[in-house]
PDB file of N, CA and C in Angstrom:
ATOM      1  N   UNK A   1     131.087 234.163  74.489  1.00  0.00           N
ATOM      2  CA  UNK A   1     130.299 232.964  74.590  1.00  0.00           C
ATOM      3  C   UNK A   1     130.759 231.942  73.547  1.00  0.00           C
ATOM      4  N   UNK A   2     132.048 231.585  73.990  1.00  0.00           N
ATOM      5  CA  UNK A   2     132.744 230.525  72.333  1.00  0.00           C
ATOM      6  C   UNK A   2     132.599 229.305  73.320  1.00  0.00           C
ATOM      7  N   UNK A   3     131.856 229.163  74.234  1.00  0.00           N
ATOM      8  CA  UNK A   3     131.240 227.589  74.399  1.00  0.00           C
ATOM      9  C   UNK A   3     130.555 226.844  73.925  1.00  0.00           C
ATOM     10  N   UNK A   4     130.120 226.419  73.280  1.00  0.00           N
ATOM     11  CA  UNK A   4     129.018 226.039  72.607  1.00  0.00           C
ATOM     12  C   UNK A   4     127.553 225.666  73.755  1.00  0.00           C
ATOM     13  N   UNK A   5     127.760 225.193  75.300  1.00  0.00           N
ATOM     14  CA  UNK A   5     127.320 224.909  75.912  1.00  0.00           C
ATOM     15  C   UNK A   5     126.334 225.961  76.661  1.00  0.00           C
ATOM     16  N   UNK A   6     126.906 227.056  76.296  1.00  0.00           N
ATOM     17  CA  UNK A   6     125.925 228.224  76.500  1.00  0.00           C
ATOM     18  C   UNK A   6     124.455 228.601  75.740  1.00  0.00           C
ATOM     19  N   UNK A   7     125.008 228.071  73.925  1.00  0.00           N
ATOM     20  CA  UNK A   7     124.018 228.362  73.702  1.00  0.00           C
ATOM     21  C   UNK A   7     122.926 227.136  73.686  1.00  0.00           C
ATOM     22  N   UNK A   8     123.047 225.673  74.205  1.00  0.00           N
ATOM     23  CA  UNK A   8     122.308 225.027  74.296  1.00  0.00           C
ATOM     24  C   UNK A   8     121.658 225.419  75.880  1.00  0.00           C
ATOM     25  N   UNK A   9     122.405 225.912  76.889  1.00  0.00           N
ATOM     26  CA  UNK A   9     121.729 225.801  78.158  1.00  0.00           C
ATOM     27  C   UNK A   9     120.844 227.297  78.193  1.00  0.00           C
ATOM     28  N   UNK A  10     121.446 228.179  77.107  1.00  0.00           N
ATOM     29  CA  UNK A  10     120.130 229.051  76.947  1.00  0.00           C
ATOM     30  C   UNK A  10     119.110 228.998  75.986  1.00  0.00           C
ATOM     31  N   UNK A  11     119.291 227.770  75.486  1.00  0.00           N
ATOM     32  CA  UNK A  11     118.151 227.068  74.119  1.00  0.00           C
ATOM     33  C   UNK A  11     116.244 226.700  75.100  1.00  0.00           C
ATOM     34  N   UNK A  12     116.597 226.768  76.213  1.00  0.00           N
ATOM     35  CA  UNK A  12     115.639 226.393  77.188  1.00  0.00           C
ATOM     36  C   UNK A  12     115.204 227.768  78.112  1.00  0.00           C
ATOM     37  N   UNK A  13     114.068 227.852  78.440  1.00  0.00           N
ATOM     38  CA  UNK A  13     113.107 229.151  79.008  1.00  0.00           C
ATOM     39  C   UNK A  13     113.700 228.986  80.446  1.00  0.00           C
ATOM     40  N   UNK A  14     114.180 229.934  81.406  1.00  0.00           N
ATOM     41  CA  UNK A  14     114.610 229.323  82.541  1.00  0.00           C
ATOM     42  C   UNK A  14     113.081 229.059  83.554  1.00  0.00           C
ATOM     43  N   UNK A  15     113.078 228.671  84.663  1.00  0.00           N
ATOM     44  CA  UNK A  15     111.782 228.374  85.352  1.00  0.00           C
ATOM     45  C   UNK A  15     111.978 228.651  86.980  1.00  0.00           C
ATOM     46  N   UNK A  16     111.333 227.671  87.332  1.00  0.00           N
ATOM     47  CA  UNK A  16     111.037 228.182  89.161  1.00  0.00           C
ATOM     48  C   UNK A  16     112.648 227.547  89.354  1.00  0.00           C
ATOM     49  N   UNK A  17     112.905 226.329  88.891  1.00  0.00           N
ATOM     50  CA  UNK A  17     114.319 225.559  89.628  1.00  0.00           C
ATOM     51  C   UNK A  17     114.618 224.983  88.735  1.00  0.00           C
ATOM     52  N   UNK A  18     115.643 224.311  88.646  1.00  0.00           N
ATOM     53  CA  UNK A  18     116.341 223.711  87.982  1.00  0.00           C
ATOM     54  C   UNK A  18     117.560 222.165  88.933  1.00  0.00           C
ATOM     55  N   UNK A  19     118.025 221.723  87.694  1.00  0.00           N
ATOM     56  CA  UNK A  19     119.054 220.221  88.055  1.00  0.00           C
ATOM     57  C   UNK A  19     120.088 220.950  88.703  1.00  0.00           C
ATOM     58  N   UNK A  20     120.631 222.212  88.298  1.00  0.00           N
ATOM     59  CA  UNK A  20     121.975 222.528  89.212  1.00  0.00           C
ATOM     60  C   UNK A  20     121.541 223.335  90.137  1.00  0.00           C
ATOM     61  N   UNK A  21     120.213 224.099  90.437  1.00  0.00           N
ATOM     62  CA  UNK A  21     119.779 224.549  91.247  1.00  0.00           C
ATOM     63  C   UNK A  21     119.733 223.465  92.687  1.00  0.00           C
ATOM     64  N   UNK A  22     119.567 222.326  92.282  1.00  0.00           N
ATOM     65  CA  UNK A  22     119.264 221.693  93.622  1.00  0.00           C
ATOM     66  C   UNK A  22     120.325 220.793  93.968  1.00  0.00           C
ATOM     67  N   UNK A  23     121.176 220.203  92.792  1.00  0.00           N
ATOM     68  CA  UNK A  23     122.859 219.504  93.112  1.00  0.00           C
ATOM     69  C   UNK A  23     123.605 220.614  93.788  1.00  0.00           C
ATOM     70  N   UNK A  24     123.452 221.580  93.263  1.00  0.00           N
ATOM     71  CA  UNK A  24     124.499 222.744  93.922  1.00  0.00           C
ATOM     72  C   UNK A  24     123.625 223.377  94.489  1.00  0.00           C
ATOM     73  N   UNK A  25     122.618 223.062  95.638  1.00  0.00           N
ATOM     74  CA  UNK A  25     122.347 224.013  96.539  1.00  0.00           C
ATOM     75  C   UNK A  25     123.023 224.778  97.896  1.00  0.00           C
ATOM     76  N   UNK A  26     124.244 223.852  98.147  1.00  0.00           N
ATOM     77  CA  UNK A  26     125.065 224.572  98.813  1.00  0.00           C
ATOM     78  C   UNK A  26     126.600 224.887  98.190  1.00  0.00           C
ATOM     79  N   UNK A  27     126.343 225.398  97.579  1.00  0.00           N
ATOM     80  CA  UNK A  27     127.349 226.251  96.534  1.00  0.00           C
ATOM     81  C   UNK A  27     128.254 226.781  97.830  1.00  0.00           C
ATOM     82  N   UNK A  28     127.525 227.857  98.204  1.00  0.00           N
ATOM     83  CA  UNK A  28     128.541 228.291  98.874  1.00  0.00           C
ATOM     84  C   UNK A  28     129.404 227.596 100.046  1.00  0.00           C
ATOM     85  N   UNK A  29     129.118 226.313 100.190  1.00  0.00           N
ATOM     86  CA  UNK A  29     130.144 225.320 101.047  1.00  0.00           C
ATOM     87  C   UNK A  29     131.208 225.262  99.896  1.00  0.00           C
ATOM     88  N   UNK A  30     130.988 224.954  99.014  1.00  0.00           N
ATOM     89  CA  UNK A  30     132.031 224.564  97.711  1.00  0.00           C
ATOM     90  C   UNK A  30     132.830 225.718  97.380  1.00  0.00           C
ATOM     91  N   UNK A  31     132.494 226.742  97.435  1.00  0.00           N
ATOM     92  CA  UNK A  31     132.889 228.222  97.482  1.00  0.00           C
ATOM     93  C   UNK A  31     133.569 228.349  98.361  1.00  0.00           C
ATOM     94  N   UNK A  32     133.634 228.265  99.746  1.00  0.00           N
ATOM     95  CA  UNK A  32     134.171 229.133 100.878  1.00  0.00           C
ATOM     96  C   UNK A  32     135.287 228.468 100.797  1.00  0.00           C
ATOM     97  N   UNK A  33     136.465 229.083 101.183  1.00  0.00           N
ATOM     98  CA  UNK A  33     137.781 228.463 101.655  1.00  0.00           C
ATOM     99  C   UNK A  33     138.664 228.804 100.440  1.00  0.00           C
ATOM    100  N   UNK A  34     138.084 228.849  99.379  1.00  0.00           N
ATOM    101  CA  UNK A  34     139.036 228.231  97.991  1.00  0.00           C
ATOM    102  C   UNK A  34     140.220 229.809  98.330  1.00  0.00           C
ATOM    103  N   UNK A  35     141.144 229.271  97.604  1.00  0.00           N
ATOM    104  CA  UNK A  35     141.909 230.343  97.537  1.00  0.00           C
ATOM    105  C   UNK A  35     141.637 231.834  96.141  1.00  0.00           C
ATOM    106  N   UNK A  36     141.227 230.854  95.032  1.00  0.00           N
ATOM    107  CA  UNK A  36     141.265 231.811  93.791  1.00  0.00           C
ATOM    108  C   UNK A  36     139.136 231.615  93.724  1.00  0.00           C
ATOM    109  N   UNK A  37     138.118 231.647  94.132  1.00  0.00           N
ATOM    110  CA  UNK A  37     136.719 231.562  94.221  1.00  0.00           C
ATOM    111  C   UNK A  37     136.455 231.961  92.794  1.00  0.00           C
ATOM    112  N   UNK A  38     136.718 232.770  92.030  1.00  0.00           N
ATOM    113  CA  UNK A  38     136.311 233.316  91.137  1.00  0.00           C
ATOM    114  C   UNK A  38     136.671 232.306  89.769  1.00  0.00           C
ATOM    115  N   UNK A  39     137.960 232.000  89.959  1.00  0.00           N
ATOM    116  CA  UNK A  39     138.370 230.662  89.249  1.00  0.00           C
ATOM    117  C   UNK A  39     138.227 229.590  89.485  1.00  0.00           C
ATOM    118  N   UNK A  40     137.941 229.278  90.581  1.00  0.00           N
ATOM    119  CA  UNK A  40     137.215 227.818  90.737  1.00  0.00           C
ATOM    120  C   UNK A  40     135.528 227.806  90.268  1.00  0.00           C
ATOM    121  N   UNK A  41     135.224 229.149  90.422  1.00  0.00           N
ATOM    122  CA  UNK A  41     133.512 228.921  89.608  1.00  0.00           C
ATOM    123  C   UNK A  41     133.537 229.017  88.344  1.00  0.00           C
ATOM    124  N   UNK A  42     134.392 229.364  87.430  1.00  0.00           N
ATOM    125  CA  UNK A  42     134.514 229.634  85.752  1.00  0.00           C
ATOM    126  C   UNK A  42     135.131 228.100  85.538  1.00  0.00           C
ATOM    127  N   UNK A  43     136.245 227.705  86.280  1.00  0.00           N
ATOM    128  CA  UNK A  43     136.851 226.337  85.653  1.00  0.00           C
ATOM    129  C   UNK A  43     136.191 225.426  85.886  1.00  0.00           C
ATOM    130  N   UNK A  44     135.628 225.206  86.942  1.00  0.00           N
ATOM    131  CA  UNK A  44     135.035 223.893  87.605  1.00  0.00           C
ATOM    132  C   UNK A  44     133.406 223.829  88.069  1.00  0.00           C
ATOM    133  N   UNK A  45     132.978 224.413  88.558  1.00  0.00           N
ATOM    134  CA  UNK A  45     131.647 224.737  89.147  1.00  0.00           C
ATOM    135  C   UNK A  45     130.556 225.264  88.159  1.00  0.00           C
ATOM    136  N   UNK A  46     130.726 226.499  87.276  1.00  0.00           N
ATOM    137  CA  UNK A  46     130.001 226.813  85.839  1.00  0.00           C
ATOM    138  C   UNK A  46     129.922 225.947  85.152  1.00  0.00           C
ATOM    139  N   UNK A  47     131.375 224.875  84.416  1.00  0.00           N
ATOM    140  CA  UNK A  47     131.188 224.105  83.358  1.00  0.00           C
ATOM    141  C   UNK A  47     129.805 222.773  83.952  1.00  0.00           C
ATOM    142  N   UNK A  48     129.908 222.644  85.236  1.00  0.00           N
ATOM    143  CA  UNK A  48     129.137 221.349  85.492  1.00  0.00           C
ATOM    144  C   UNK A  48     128.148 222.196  85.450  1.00  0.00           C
ATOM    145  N   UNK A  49     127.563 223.706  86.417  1.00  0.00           N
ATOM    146  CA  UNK A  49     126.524 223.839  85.866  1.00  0.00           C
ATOM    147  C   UNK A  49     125.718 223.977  84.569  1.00  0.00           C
ATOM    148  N   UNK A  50     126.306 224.136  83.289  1.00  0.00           N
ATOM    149  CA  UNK A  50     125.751 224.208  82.211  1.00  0.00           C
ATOM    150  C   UNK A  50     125.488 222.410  81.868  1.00  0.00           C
ATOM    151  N   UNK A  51     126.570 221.821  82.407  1.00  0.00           N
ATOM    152  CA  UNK A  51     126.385 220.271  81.609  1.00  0.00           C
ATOM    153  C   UNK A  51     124.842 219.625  82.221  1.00  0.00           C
ATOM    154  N   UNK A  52     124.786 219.826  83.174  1.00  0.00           N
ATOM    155  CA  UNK A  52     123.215 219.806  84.127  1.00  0.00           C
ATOM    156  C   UNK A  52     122.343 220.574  83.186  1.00  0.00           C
ATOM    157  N   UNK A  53     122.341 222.010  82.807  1.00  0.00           N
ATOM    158  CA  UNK A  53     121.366 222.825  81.813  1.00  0.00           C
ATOM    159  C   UNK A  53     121.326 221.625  80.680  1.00  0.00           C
ATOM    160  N   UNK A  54     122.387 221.302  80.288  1.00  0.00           N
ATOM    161  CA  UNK A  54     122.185 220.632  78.534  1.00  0.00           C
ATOM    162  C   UNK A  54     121.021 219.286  78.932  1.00  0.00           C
ATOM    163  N   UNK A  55     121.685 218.318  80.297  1.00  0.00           N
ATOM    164  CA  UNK A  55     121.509 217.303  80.410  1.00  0.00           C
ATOM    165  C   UNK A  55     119.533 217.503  80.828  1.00  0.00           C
ATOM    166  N   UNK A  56     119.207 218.743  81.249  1.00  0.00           N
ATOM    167  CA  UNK A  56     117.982 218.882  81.552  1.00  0.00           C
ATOM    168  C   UNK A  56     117.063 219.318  80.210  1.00  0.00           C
ATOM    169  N   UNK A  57     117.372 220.203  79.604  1.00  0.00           N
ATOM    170  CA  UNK A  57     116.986 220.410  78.189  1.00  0.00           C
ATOM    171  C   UNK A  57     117.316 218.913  77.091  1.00  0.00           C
ATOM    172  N   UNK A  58     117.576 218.386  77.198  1.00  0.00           N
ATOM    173  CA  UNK A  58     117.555 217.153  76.160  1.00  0.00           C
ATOM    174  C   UNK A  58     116.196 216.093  76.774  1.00  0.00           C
ATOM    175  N   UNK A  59     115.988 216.077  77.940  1.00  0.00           N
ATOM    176  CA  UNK A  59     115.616 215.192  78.609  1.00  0.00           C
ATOM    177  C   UNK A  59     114.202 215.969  79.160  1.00  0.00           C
ATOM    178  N   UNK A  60     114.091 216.850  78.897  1.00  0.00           N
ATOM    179  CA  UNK A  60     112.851 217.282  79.607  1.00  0.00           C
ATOM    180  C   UNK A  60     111.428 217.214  79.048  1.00  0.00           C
ATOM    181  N   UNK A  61     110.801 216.809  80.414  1.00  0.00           N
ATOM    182  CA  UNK A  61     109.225 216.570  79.950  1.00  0.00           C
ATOM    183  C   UNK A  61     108.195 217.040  80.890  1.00  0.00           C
ATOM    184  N   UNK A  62     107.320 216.928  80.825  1.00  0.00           N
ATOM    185  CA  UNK A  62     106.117 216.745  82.254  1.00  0.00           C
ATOM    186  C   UNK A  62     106.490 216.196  83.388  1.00  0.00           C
ATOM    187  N   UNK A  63     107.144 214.942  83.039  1.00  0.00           N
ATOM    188  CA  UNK A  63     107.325 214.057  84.568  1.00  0.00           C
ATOM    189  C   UNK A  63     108.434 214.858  85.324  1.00  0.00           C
ATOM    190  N   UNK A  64     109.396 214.685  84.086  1.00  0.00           N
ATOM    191  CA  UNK A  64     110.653 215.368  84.582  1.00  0.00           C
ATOM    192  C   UNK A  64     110.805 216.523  85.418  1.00  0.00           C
ATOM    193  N   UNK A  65     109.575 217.763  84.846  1.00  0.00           N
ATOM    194  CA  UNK A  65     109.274 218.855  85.920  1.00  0.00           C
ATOM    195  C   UNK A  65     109.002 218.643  86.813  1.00  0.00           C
ATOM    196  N   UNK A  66     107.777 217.670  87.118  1.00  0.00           N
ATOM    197  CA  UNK A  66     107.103 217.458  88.080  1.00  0.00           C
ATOM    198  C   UNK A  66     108.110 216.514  89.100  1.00  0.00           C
ATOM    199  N   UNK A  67     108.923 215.839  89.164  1.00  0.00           N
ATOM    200  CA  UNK A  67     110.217 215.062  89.792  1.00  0.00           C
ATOM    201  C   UNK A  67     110.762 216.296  90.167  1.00  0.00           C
ATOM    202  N   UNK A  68     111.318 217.165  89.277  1.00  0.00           N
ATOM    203  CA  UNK A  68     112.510 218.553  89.575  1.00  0.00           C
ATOM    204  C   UNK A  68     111.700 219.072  90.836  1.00  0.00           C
ATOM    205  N   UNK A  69     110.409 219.568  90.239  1.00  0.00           N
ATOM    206  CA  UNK A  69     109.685 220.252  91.667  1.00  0.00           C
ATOM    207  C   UNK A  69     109.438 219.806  92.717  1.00  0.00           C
ATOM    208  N   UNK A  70     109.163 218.275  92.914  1.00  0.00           N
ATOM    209  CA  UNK A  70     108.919 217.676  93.919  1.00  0.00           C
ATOM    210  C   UNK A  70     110.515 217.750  94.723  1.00  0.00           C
ATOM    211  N   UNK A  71     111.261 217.289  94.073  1.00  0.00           N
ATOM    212  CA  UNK A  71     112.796 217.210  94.450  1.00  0.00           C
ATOM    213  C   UNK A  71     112.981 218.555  95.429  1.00  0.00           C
ATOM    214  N   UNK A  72     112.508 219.547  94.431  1.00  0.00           N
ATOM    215  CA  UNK A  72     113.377 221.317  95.239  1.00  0.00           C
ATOM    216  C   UNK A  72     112.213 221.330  96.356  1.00  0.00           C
ATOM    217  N   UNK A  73     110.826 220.833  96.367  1.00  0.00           N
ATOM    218  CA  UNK A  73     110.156 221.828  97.331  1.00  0.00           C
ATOM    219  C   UNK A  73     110.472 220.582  98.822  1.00  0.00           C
ATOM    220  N   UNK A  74     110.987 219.064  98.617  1.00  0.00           N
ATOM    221  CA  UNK A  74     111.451 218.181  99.884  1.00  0.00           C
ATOM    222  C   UNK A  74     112.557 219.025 100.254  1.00  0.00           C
ATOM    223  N   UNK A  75     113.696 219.475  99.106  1.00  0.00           N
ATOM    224  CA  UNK A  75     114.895 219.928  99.684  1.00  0.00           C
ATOM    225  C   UNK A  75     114.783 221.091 100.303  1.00  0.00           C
ATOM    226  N   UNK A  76     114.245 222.245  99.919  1.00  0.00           N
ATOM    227  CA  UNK A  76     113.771 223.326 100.481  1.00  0.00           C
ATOM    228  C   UNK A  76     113.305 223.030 102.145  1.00  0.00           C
ATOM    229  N   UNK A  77     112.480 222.218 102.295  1.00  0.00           N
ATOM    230  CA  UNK A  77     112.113 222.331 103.737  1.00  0.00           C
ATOM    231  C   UNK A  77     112.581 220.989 104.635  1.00  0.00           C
ATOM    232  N   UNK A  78     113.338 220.221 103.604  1.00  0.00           N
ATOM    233  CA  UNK A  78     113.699 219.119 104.653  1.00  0.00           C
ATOM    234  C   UNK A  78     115.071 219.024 104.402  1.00  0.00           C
ATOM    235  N   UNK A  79     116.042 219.654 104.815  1.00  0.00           N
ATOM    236  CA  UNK A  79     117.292 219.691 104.546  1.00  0.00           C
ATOM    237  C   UNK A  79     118.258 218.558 105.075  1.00  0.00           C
ATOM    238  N   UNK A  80     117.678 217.442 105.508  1.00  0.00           N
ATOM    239  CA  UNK A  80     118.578 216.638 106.048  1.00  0.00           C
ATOM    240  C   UNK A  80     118.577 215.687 105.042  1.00  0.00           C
ATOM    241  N   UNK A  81     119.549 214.737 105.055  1.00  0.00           N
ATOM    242  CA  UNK A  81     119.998 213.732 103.844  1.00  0.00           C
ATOM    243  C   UNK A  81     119.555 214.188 102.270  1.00  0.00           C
ATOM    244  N   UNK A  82     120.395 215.360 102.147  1.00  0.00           N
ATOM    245  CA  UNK A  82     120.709 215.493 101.458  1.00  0.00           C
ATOM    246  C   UNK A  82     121.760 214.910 100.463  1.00  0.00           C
ATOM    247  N   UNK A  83     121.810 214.501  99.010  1.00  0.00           N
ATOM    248  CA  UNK A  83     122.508 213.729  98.395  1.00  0.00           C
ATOM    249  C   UNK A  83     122.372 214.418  96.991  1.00  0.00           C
ATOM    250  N   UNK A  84     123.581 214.505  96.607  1.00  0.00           N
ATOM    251  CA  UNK A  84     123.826 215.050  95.206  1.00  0.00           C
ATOM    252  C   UNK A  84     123.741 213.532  94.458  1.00  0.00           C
ATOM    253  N   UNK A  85     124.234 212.542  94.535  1.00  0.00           N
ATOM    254  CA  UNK A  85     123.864 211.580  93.638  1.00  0.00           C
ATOM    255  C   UNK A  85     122.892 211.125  93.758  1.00  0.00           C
ATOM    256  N   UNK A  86     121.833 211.195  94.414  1.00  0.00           N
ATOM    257  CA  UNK A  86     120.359 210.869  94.227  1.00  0.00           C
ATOM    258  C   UNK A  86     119.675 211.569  93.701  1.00  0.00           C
ATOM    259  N   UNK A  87     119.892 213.013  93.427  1.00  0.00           N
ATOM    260  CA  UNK A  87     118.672 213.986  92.746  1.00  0.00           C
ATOM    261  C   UNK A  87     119.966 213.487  91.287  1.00  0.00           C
ATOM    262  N   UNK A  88     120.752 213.344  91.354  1.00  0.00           N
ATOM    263  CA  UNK A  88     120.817 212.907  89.608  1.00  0.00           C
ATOM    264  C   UNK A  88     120.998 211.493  89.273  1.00  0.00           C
ATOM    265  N   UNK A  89     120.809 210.734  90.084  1.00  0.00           N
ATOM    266  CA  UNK A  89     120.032 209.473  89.881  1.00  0.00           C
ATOM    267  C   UNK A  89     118.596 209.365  89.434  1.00  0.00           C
ATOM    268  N   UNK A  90     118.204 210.598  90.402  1.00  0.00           N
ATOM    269  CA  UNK A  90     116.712 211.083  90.056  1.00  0.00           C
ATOM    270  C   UNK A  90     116.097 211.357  87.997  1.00  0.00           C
ATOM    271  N   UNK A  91     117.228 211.912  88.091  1.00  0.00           N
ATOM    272  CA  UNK A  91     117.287 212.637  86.550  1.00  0.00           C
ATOM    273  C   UNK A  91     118.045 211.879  85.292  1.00  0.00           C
ATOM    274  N   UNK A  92     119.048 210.159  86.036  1.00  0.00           N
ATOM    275  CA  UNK A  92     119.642 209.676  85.001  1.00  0.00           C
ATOM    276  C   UNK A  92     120.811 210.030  84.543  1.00  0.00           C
ATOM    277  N   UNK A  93     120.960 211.258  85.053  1.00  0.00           N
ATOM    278  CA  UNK A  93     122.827 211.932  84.963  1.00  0.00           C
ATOM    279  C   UNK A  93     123.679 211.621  86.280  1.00  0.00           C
ATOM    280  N   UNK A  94     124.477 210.219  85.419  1.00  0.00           N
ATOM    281  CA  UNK A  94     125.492 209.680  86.257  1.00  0.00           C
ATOM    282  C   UNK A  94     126.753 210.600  86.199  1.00  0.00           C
ATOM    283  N   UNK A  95     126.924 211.326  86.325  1.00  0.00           N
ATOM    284  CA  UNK A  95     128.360 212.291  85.692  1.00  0.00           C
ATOM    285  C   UNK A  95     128.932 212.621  86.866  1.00  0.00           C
ATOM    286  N   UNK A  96     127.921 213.145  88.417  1.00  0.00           N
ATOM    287  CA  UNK A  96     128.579 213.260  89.553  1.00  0.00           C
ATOM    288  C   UNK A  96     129.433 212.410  90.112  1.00  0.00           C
ATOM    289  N   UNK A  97     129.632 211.526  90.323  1.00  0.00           N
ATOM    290  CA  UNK A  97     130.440 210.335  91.253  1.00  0.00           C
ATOM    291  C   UNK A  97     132.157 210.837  90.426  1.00  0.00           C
ATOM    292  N   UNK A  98     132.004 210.723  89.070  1.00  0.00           N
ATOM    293  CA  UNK A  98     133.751 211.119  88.483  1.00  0.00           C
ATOM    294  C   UNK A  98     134.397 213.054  88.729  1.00  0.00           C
ATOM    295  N   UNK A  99     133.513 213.658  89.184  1.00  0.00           N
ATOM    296  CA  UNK A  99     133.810 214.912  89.530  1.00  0.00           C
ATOM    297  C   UNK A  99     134.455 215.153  90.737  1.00  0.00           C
ATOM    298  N   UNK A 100     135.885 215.706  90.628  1.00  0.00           N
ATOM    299  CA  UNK A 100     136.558 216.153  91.648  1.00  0.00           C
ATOM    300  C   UNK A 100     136.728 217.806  92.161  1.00  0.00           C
ATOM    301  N   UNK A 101     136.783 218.117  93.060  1.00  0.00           N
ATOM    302  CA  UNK A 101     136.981 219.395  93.307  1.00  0.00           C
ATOM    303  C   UNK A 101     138.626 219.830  93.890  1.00  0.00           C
TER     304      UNK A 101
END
């Protein structure tokens, strides 16, 4: 654990959901196909999920939960227009739009 990013994204209690819980809810679209899967989730896919952990632990409050939950329980049952830059528009973390896969 010589990330440092680990020990801030485990500085926080985990809960019902979370910011990368619902940007990456279809993980496994992002997953399937790759040639090396196991290295594309350690190089690319883990590091953003922790930067989401940090970016939610610095920033978190009441509202903020209450936004996160509202966010997962629309996405949960209404799966259409779905948008990764709107649930972190939602949250103020512009960081998606420069991420390539």
């Amino acid at each position: 654990m010589s990330d440092p990013r680990w020990q801030a994204a485990l500085s926080v209690a985990p809960g019902i959901t979370d910011l990368a819980t619902l940007i990456f809810r279809e993980e496994e679209q992002l997953l399937s196909g790759r040639e090396d899967v196991d290295a594309f989730y350690r190089q690319w896919l883990l590091p953003k999920k922790l930067d989401l952990s940090i970016h939610y632990a610095r920033n978190r409050s009441l509202s903020t939960d209450a936004r996160l939950l509202a966010l997962t329980l629309r996405h949960v049952f209404r799966r259409v227009n779905f948008s990764r830059d709107y649930i972190a528009q939602q949250f103020s973390y512009g960081g998606i739009s420069t991420w390539t896969q």
